[in-house]
N, C-alpha and C. Protein backbone atom coordinates (compact mmCIF):
# COMPACT_ATOMS: atom_id res chain seq x y z
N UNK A 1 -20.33 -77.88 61.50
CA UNK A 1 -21.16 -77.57 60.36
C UNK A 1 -20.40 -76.67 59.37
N UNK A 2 -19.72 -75.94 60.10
CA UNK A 2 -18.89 -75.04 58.72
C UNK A 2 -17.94 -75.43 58.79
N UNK A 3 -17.67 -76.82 58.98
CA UNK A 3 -15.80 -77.61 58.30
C UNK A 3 -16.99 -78.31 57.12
N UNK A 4 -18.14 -78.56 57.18
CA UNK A 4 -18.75 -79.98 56.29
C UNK A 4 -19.09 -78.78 55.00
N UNK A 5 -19.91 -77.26 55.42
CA UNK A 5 -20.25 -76.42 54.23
C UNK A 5 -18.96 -76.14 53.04
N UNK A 6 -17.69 -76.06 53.70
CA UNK A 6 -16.14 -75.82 53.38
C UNK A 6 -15.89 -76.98 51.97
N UNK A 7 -15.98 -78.03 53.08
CA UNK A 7 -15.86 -79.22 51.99
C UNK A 7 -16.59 -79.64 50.89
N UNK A 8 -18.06 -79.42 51.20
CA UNK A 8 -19.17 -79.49 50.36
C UNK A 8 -18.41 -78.30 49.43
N UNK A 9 -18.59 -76.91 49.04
CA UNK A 9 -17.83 -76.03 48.20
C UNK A 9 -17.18 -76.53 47.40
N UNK A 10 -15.72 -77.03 48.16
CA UNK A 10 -14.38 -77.51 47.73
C UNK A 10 -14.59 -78.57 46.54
N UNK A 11 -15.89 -79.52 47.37
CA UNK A 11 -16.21 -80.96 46.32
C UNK A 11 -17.24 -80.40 45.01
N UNK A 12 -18.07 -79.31 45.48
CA UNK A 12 -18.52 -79.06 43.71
C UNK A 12 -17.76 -78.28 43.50
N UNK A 13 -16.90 -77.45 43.75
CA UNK A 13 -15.82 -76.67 42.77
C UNK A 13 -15.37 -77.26 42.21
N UNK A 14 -14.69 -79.01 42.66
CA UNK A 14 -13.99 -79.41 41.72
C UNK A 14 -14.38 -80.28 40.62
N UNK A 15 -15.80 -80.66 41.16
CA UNK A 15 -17.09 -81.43 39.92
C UNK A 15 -16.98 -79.97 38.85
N UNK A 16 -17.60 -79.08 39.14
CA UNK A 16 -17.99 -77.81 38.24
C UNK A 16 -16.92 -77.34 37.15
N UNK A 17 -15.97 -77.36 37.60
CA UNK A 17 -14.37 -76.72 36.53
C UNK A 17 -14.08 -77.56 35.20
N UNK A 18 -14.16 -79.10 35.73
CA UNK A 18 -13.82 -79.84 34.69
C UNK A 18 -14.98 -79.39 33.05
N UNK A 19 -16.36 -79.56 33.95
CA UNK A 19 -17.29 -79.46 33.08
C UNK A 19 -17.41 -78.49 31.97
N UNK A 20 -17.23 -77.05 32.86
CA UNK A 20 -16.70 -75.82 32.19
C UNK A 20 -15.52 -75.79 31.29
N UNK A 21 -14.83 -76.49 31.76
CA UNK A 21 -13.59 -76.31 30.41
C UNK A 21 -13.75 -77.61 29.42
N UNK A 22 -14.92 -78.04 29.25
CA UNK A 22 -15.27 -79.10 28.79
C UNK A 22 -16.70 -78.56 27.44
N UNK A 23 -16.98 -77.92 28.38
CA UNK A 23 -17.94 -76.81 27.90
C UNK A 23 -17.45 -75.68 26.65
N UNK A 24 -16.57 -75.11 27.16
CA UNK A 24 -15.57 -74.19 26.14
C UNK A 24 -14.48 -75.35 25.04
N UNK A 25 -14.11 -76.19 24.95
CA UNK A 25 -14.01 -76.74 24.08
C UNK A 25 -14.42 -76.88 23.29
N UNK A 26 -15.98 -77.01 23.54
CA UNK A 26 -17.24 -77.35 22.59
C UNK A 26 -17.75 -76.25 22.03
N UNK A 27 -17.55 -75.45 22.25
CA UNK A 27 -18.28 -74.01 22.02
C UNK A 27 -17.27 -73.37 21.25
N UNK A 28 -16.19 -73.42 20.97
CA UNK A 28 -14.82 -72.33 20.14
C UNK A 28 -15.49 -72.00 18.89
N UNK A 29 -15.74 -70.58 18.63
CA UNK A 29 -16.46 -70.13 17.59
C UNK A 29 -15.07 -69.25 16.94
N UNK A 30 -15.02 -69.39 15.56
CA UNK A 30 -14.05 -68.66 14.95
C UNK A 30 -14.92 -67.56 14.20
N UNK A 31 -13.93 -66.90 13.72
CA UNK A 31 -14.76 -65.39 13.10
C UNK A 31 -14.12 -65.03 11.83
N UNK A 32 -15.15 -65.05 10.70
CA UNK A 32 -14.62 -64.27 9.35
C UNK A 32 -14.30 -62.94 9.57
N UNK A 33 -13.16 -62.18 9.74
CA UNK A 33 -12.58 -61.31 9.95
C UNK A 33 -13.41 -59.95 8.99
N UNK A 34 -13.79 -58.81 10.12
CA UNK A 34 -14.12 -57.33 8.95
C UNK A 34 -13.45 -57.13 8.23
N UNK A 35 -13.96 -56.40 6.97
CA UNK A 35 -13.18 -55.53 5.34
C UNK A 35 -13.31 -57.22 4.84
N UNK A 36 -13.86 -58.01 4.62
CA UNK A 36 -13.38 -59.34 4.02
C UNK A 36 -14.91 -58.89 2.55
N UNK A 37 -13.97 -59.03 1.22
CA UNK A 37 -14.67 -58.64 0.19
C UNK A 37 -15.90 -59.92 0.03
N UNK A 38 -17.09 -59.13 -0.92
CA UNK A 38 -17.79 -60.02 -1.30
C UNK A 38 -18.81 -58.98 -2.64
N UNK A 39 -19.11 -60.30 -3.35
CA UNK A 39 -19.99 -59.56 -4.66
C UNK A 39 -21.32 -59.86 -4.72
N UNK A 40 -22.06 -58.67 -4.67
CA UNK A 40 -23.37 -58.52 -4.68
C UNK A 40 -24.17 -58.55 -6.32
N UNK A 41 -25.36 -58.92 -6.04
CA UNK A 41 -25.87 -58.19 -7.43
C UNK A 41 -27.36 -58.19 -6.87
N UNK A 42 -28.14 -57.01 -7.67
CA UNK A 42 -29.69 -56.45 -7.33
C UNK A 42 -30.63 -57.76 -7.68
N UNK A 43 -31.38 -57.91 -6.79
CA UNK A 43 -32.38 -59.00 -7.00
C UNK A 43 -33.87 -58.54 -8.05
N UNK A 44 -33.67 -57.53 -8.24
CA UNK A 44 -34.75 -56.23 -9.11
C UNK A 44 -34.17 -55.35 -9.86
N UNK A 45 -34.48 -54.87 -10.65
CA UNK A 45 -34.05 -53.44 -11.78
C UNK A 45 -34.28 -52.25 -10.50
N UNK A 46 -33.28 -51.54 -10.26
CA UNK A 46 -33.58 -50.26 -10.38
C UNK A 46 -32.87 -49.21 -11.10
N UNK A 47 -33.90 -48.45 -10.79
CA UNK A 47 -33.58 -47.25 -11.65
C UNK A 47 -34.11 -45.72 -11.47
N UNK A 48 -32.90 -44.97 -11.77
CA UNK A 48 -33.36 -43.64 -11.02
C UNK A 48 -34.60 -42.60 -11.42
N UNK A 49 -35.21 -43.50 -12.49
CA UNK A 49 -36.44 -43.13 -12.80
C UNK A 49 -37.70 -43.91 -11.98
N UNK A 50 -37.32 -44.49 -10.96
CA UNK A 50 -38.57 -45.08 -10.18
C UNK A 50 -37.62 -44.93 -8.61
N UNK A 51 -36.84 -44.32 -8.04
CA UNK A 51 -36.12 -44.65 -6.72
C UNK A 51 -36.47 -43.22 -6.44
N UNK A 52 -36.65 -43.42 -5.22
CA UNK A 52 -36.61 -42.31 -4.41
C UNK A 52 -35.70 -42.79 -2.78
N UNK A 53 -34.72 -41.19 -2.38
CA UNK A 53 -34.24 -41.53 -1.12
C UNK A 53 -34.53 -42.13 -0.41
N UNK A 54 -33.75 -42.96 0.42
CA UNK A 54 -34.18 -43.63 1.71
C UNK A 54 -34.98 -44.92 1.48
N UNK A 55 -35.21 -45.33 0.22
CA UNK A 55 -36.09 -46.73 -0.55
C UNK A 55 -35.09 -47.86 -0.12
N UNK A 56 -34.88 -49.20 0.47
CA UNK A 56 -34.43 -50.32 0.47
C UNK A 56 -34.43 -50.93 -0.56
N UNK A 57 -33.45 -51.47 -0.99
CA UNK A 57 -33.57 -52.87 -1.71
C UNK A 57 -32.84 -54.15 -1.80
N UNK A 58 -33.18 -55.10 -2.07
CA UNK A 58 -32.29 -56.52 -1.84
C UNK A 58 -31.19 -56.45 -3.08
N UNK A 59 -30.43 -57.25 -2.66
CA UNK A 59 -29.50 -58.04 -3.44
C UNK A 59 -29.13 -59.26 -3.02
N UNK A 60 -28.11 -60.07 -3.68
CA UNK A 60 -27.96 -61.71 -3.30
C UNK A 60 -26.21 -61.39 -3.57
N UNK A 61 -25.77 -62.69 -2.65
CA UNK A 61 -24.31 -62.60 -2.80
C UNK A 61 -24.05 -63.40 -4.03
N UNK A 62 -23.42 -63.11 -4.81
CA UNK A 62 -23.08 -64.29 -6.04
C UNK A 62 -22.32 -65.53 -5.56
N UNK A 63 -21.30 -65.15 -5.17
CA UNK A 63 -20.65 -67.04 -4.79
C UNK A 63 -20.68 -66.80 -3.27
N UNK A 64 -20.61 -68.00 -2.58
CA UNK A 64 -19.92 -68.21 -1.36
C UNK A 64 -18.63 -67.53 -1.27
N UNK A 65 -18.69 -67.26 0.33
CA UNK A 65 -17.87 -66.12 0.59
C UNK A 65 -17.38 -67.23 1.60
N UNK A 66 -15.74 -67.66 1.91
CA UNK A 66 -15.31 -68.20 2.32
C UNK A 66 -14.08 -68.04 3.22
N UNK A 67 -13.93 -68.40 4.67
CA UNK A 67 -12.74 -68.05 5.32
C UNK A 67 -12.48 -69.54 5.36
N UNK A 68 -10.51 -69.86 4.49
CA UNK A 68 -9.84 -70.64 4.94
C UNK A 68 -10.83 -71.26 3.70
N UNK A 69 -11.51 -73.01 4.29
CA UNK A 69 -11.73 -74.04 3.56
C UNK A 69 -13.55 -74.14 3.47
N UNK A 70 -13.84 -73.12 4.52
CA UNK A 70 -15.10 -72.82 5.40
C UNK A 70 -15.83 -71.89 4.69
N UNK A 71 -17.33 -72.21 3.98
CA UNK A 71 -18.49 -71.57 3.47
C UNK A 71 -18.90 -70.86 4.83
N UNK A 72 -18.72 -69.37 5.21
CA UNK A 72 -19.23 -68.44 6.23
C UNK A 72 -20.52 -68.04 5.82
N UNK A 73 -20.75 -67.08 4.35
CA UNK A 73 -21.38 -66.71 4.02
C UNK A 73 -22.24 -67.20 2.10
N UNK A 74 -23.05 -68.17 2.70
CA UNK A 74 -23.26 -68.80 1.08
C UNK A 74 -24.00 -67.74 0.03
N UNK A 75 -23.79 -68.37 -1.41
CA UNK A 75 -24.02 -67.79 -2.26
C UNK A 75 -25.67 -67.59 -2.50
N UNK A 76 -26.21 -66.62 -2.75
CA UNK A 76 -28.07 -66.48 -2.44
C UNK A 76 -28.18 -65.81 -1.28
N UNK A 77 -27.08 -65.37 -0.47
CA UNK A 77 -27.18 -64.90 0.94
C UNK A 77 -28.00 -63.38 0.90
N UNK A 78 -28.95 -62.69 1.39
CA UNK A 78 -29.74 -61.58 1.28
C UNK A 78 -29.05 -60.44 1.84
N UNK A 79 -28.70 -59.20 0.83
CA UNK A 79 -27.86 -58.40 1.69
C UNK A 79 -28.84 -56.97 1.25
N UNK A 80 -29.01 -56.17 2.08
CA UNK A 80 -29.97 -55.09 1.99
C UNK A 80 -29.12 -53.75 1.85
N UNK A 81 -29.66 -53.07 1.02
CA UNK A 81 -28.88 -51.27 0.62
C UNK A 81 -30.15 -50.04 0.29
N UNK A 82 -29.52 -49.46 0.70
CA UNK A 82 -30.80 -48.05 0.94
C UNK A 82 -29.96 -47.35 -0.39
N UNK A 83 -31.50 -46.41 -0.81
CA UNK A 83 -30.95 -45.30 -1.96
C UNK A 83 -30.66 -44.00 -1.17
N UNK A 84 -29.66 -44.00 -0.81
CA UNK A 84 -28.88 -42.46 -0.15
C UNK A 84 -28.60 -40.95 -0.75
N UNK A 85 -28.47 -41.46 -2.49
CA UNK A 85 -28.60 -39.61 -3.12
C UNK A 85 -28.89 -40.07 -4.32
N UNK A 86 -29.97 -39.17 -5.25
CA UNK A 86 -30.48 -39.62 -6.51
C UNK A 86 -30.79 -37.96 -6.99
N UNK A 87 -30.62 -37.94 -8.18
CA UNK A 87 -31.10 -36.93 -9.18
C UNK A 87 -31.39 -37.71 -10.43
N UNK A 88 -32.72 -36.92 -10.78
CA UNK A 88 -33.48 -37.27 -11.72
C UNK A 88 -33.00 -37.22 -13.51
N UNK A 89 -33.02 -37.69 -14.48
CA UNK A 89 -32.41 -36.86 -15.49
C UNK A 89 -32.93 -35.16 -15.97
N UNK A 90 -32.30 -34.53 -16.71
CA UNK A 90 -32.29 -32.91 -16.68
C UNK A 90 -32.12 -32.60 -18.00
N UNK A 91 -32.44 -31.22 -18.52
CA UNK A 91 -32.33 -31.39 -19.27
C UNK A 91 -31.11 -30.43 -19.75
N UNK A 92 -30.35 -30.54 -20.60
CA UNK A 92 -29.27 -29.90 -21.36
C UNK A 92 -28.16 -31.40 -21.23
N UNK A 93 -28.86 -32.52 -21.64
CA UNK A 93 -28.25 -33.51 -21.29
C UNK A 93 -28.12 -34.09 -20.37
N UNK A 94 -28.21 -33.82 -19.09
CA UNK A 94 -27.93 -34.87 -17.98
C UNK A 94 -28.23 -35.58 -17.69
N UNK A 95 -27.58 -36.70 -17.09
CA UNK A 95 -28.61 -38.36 -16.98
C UNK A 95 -28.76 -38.11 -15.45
N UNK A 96 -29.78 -39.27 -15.10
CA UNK A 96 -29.93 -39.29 -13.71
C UNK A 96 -28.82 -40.64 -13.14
N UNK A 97 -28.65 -39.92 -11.73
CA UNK A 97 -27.57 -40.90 -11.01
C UNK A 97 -28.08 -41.27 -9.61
N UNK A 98 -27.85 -42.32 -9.21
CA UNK A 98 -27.98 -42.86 -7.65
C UNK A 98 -27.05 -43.15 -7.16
N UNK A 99 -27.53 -43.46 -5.70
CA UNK A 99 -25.80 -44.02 -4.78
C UNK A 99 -26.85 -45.05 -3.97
N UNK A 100 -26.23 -46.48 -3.87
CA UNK A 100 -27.12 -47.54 -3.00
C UNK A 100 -25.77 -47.40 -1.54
N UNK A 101 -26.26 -47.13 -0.69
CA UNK A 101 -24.91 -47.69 0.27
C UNK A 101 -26.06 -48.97 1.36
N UNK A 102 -24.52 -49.87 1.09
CA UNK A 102 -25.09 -51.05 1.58
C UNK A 102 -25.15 -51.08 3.00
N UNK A 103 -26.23 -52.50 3.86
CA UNK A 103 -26.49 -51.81 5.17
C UNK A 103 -26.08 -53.22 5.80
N UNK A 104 -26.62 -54.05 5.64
CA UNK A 104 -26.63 -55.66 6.06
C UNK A 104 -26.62 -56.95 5.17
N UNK A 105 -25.70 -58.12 6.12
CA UNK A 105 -26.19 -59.32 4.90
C UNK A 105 -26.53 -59.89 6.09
N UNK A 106 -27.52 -61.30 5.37
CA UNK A 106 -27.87 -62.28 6.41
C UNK A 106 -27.47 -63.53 6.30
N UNK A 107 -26.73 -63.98 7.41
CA UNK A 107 -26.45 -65.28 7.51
C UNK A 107 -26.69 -65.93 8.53
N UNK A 108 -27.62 -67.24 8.15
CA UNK A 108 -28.20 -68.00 9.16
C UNK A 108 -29.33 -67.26 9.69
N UNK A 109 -29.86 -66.71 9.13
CA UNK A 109 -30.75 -65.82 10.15
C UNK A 109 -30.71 -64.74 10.61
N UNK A 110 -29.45 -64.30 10.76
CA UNK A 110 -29.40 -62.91 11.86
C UNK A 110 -27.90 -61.96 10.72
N UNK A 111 -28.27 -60.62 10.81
CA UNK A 111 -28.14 -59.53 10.23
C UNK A 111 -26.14 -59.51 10.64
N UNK A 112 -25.87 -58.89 10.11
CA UNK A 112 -24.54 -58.43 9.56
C UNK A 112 -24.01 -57.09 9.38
N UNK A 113 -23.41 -56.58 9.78
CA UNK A 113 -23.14 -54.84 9.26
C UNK A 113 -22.47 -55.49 7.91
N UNK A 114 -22.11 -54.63 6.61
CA UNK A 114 -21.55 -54.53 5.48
C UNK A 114 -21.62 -53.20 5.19
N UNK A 115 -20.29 -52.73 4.14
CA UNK A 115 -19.85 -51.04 3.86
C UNK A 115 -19.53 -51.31 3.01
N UNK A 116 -20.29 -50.22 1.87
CA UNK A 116 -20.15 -50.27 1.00
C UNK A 116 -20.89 -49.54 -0.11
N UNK A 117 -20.60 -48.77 -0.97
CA UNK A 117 -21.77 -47.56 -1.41
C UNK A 117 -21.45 -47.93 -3.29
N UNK A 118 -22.41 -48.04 -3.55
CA UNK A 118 -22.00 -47.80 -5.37
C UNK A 118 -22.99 -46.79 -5.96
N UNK A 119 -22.59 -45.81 -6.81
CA UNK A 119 -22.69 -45.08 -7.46
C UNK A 119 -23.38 -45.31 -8.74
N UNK A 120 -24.56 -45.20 -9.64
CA UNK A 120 -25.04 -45.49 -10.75
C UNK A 120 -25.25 -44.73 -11.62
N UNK A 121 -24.20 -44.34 -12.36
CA UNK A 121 -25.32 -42.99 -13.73
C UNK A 121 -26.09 -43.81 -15.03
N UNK A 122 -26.70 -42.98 -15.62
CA UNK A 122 -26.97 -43.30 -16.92
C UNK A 122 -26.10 -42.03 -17.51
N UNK A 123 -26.27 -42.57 -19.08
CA UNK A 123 -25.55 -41.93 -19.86
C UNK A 123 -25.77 -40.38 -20.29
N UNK A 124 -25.09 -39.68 -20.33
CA UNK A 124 -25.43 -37.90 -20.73
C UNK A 124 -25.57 -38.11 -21.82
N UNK A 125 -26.52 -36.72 -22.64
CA UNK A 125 -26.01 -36.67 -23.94
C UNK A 125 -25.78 -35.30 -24.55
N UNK A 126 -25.36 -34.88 -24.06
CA UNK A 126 -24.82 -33.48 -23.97
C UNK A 126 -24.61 -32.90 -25.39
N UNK A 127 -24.13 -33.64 -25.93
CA UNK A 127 -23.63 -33.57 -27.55
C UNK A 127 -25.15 -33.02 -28.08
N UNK A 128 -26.17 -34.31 -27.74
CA UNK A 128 -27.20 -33.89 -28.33
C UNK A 128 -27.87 -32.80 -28.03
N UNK A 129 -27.76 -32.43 -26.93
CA UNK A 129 -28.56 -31.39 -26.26
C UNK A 129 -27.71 -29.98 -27.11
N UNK A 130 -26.63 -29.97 -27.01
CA UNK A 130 -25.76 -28.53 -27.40
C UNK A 130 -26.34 -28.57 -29.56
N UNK A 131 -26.45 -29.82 -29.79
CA UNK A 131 -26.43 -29.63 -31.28
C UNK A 131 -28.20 -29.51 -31.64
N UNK A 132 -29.04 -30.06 -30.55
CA UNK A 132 -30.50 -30.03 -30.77
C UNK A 132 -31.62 -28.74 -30.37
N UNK A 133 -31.30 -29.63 -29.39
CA UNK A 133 -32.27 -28.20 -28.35
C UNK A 133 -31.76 -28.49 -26.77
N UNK A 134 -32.31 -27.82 -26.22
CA UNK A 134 -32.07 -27.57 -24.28
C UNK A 134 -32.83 -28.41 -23.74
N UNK A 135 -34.07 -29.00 -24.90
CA UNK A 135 -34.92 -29.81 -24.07
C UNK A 135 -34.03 -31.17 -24.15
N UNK A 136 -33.55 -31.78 -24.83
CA UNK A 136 -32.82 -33.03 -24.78
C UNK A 136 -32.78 -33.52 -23.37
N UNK A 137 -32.89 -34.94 -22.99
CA UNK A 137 -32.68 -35.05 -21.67
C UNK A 137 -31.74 -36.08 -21.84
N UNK A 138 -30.36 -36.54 -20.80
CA UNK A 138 -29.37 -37.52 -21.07
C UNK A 138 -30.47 -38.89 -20.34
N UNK A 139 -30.12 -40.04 -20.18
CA UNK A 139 -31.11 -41.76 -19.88
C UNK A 139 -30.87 -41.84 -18.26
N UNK A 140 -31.56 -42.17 -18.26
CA UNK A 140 -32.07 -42.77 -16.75
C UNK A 140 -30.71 -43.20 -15.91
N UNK A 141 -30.44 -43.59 -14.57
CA UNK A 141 -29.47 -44.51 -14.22
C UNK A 141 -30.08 -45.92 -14.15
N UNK A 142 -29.64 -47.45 -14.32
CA UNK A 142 -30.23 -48.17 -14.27
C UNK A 142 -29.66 -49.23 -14.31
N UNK A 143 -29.51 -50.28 -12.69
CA UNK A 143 -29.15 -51.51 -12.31
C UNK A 143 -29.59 -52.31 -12.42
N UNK A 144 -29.08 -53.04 -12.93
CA UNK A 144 -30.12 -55.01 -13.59
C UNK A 144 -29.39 -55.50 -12.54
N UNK A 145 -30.43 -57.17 -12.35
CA UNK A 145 -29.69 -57.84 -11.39
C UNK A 145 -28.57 -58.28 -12.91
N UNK A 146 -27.65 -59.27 -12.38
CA UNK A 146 -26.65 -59.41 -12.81
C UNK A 146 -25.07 -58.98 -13.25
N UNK A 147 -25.55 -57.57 -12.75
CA UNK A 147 -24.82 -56.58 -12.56
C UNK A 147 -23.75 -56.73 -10.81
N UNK A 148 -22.62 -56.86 -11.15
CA UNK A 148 -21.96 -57.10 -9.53
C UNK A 148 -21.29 -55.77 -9.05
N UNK A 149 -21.49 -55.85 -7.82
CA UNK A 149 -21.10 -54.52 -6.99
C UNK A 149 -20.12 -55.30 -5.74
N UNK A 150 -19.12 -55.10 -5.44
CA UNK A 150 -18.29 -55.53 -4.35
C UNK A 150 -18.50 -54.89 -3.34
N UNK A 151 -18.70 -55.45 -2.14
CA UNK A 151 -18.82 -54.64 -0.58
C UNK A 151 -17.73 -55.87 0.07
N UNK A 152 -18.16 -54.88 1.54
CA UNK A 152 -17.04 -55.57 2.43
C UNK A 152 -17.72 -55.71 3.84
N UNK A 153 -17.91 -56.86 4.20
CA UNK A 153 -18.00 -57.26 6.28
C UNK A 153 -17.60 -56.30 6.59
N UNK A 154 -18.35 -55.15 7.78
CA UNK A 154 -17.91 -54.88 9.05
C UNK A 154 -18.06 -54.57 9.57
N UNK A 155 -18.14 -56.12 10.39
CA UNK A 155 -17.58 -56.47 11.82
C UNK A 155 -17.91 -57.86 11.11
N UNK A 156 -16.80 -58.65 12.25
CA UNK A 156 -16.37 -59.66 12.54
C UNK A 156 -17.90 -61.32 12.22
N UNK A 157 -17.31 -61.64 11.32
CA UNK A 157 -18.91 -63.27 11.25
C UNK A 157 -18.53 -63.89 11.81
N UNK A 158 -19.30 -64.72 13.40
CA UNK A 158 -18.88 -65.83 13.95
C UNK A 158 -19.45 -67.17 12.53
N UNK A 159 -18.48 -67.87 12.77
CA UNK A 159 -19.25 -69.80 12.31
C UNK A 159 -18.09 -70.39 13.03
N UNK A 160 -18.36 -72.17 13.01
CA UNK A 160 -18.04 -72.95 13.54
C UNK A 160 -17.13 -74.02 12.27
């Protein structure tokens, strides 16, 4: 009985192996490599006259983002960024400024790390404020979609 269990083993070990490396053939997933650039733009206006810290917001990738000959990440792809530091405008001129740092994109369904922070002022007007009065205040900060911001993958995108 344990020369027949031996053999029995021996005979699906050697059914089982082929299958498996038959298996991994089929399965070879390649990976868009981290730091790989891509351009965003806001799917909404903001602006540092309506944002407050820690607020989410969308953006879309503008073109396909491509490793080699291969669409990884298509264009319309949803990539999400939090408002991380904002001041309001002030007065003796100062404009208000934000910082979006980006958090995720999605492809196929499932989330992505991306790095990447942009900075927004509006304009001072300092001039006016020193030649008017103290009350002068410098303009808002304020992102239209159409506006592109570059970030970068990272970590590693599987596709096929």
């Amino acid at each position: 009985m344990k020369h027949f269990m031996t053999a029995m083993a021996v005979g699906l070990a050697s059914v089982a192996v082929p299958a498996a490396a038959q298996d991994v053939q089929q399965t070879t997933t390649k990976f868009m490599p981290a730091s790989t650039s891509m351009t965003v733009t806001p799917q909404a206006e903001i602006s540092s006259k309506h944002v407050e810290e820690g607020q989410k917001f969308t953006f879309t990738t503008v073109g396909d983002v491509k490793e080699g000959e291969t669409v990884v990440i298509p264009r319309g792809s949803t990539v999400t960024g939090t408002v991380t530091w904002k001041t309001g405008r002030a007065i003796g001129g100062k404009s208000g400024k934000f910082e979006v740092t980006f958090n995720t994109v999605n492809v196929g369904g499932k989330d992505y790390a991306v790095r990447g922070v942009h900075r927004q002022e509006g304009r001072g007007n300092t001039v006016g404020a020193l030649l008017g009065s103290i009350w002068i205040s410098g303009k808002s900060a304020v992102m239209m979609p159409g506006q592109e911001v570059s970030i970068f993958t990272a970590e590693a995108i599987p596709y096929s």
